[in-house]
PDB file of N, CA and C in Angstrom:
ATOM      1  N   UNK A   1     257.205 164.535  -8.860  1.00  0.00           N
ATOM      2  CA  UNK A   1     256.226 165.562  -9.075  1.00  0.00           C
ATOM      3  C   UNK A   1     256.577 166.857  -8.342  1.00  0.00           C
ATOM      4  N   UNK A   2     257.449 166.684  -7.041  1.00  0.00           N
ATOM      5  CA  UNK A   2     257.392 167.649  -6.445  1.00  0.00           C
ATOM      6  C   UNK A   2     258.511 168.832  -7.229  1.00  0.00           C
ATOM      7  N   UNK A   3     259.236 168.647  -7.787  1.00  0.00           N
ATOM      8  CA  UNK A   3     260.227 169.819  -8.489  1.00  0.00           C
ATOM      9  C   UNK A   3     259.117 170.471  -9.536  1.00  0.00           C
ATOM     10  N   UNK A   4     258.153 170.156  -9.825  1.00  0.00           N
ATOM     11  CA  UNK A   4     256.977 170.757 -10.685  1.00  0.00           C
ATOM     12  C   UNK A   4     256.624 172.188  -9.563  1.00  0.00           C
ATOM     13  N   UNK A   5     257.156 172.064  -8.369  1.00  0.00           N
ATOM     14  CA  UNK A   5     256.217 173.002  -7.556  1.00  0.00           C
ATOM     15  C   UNK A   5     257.318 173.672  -7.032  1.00  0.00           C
ATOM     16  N   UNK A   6     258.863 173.575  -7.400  1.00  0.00           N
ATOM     17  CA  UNK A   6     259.745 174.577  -6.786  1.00  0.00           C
ATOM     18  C   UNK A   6     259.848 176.091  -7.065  1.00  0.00           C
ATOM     19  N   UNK A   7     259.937 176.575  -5.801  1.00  0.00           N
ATOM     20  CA  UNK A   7     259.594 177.922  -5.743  1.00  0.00           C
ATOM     21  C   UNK A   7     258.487 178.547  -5.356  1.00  0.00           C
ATOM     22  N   UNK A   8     257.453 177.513  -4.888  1.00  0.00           N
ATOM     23  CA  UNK A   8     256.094 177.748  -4.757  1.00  0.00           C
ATOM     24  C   UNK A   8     256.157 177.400  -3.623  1.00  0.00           C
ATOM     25  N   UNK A   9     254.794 178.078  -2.736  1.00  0.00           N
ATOM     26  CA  UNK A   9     254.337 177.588  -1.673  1.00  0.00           C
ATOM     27  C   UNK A   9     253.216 176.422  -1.961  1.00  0.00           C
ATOM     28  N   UNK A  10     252.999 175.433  -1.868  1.00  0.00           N
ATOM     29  CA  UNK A  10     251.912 174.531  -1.636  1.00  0.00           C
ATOM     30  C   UNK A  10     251.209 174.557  -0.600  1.00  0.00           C
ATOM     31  N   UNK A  11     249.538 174.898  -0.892  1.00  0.00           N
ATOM     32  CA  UNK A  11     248.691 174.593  -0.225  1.00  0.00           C
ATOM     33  C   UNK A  11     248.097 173.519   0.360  1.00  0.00           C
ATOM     34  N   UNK A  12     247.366 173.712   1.661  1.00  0.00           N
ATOM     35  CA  UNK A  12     246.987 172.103   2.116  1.00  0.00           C
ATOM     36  C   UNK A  12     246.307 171.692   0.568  1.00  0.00           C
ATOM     37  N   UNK A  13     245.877 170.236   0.775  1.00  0.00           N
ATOM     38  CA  UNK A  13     246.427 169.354   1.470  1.00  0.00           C
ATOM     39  C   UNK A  13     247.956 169.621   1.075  1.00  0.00           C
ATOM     40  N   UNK A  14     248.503 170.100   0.182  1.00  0.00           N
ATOM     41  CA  UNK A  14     249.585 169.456  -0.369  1.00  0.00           C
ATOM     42  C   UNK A  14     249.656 168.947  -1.910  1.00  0.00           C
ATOM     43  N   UNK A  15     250.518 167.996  -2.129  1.00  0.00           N
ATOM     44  CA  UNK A  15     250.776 167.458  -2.830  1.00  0.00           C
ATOM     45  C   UNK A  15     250.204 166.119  -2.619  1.00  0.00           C
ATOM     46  N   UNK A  16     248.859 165.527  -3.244  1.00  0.00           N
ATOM     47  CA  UNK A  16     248.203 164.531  -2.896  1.00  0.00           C
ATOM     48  C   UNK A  16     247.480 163.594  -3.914  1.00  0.00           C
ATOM     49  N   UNK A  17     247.034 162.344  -4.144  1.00  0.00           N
ATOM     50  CA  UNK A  17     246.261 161.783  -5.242  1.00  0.00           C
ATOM     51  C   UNK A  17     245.108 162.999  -5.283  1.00  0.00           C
ATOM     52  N   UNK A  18     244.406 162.988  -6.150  1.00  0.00           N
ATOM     53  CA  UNK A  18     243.224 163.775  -6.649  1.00  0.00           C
ATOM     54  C   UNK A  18     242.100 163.025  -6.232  1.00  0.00           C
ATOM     55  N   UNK A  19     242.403 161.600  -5.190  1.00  0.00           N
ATOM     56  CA  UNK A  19     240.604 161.302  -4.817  1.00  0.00           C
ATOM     57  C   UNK A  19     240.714 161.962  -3.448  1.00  0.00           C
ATOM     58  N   UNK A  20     242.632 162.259  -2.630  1.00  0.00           N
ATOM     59  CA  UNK A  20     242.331 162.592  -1.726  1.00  0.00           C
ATOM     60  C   UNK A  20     242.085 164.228  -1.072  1.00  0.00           C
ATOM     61  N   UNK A  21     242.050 164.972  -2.242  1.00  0.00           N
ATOM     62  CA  UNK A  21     242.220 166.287  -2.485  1.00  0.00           C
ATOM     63  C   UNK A  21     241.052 166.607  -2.012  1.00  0.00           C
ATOM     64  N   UNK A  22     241.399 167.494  -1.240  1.00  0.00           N
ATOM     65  CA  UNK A  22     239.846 168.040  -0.159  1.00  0.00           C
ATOM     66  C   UNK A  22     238.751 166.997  -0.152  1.00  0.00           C
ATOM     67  N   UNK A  23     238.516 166.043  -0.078  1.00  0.00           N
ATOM     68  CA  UNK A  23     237.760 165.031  -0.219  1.00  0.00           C
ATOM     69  C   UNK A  23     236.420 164.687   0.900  1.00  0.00           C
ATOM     70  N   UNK A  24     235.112 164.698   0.498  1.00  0.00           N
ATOM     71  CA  UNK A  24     234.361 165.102   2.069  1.00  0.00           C
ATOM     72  C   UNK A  24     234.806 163.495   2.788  1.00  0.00           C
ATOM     73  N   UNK A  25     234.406 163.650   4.030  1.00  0.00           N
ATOM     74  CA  UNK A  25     234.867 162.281   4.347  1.00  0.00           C
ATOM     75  C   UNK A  25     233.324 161.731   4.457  1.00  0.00           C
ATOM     76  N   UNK A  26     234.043 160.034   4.917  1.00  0.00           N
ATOM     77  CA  UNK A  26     233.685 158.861   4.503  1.00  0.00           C
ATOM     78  C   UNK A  26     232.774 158.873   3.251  1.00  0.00           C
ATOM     79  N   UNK A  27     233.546 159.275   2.077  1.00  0.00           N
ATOM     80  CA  UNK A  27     233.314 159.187   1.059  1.00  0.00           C
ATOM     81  C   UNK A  27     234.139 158.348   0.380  1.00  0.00           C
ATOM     82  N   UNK A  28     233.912 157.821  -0.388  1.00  0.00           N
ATOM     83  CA  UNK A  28     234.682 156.734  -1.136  1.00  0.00           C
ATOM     84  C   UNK A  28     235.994 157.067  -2.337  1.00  0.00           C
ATOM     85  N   UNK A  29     237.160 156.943  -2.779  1.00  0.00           N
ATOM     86  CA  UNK A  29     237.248 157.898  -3.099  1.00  0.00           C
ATOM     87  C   UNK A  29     237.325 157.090  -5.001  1.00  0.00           C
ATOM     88  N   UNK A  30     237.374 157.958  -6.161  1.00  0.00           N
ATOM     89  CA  UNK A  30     236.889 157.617  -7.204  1.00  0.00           C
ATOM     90  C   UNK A  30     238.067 156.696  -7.756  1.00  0.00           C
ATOM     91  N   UNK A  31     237.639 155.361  -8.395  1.00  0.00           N
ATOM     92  CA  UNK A  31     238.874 154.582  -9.037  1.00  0.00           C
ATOM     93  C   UNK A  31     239.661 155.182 -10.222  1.00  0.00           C
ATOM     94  N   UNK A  32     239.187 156.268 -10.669  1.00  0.00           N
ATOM     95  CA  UNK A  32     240.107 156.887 -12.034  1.00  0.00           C
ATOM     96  C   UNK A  32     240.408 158.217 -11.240  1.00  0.00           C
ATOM     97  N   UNK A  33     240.220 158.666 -10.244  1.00  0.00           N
ATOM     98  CA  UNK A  33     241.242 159.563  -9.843  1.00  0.00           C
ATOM     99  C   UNK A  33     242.142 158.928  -8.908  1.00  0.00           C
ATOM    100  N   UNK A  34     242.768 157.927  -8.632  1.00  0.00           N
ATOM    101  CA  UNK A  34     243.678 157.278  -7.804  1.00  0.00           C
ATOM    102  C   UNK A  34     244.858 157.432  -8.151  1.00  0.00           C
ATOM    103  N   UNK A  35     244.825 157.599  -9.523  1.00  0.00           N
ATOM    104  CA  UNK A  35     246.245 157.735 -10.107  1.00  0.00           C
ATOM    105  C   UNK A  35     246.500 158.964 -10.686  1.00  0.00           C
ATOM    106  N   UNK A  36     246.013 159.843 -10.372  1.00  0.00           N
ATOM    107  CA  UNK A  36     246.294 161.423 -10.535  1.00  0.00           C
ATOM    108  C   UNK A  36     246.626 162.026  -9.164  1.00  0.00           C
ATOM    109  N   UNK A  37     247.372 162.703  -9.681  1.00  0.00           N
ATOM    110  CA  UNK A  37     248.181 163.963  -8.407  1.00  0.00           C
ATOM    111  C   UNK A  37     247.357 165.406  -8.615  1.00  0.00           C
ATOM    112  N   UNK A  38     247.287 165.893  -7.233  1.00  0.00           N
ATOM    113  CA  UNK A  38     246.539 167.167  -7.280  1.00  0.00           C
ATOM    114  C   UNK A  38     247.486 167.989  -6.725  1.00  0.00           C
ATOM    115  N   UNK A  39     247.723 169.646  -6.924  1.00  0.00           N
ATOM    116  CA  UNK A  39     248.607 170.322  -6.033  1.00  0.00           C
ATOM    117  C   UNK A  39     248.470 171.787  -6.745  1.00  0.00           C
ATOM    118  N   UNK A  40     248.305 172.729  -5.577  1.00  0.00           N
ATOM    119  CA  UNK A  40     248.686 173.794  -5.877  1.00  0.00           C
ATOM    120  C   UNK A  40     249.197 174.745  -5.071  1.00  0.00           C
ATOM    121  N   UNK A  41     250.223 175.113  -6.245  1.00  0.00           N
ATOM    122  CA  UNK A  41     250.783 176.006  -5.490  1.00  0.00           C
ATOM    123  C   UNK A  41     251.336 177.641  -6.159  1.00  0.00           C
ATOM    124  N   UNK A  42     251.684 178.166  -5.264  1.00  0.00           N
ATOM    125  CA  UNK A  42     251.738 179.708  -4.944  1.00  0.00           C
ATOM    126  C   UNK A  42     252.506 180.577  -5.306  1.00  0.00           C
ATOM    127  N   UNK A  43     252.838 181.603  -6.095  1.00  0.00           N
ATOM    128  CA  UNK A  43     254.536 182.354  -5.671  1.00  0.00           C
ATOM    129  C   UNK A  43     254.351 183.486  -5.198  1.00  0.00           C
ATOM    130  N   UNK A  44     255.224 183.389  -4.491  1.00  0.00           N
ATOM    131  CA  UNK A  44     255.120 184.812  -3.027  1.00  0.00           C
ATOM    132  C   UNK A  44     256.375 185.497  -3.000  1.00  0.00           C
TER     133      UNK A  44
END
């Protein structure tokens, strides 16, 4: 996934599943976003 983001800056978190993407805590996190990737990023 990560060559999807070359050339970019990535923001926190990062490059992360999508339940753990800014996620409030002790929250649970969702069974159909476990297997998705979240990420964004930047060009500067």
């Amino acid at each position: 996934m990560l060559p999807f983001f070359d050339g970019t800056h990535l923001l926190d978190p990062g490059l992360v599943y999508s339940s753990d993407w800014r996620r409030e805590r002790n929250t649970p996190p969702s069974p159909s976003a476990v297997w998705n990737y979240a990420g964004v990023g930047v060009i500067r």
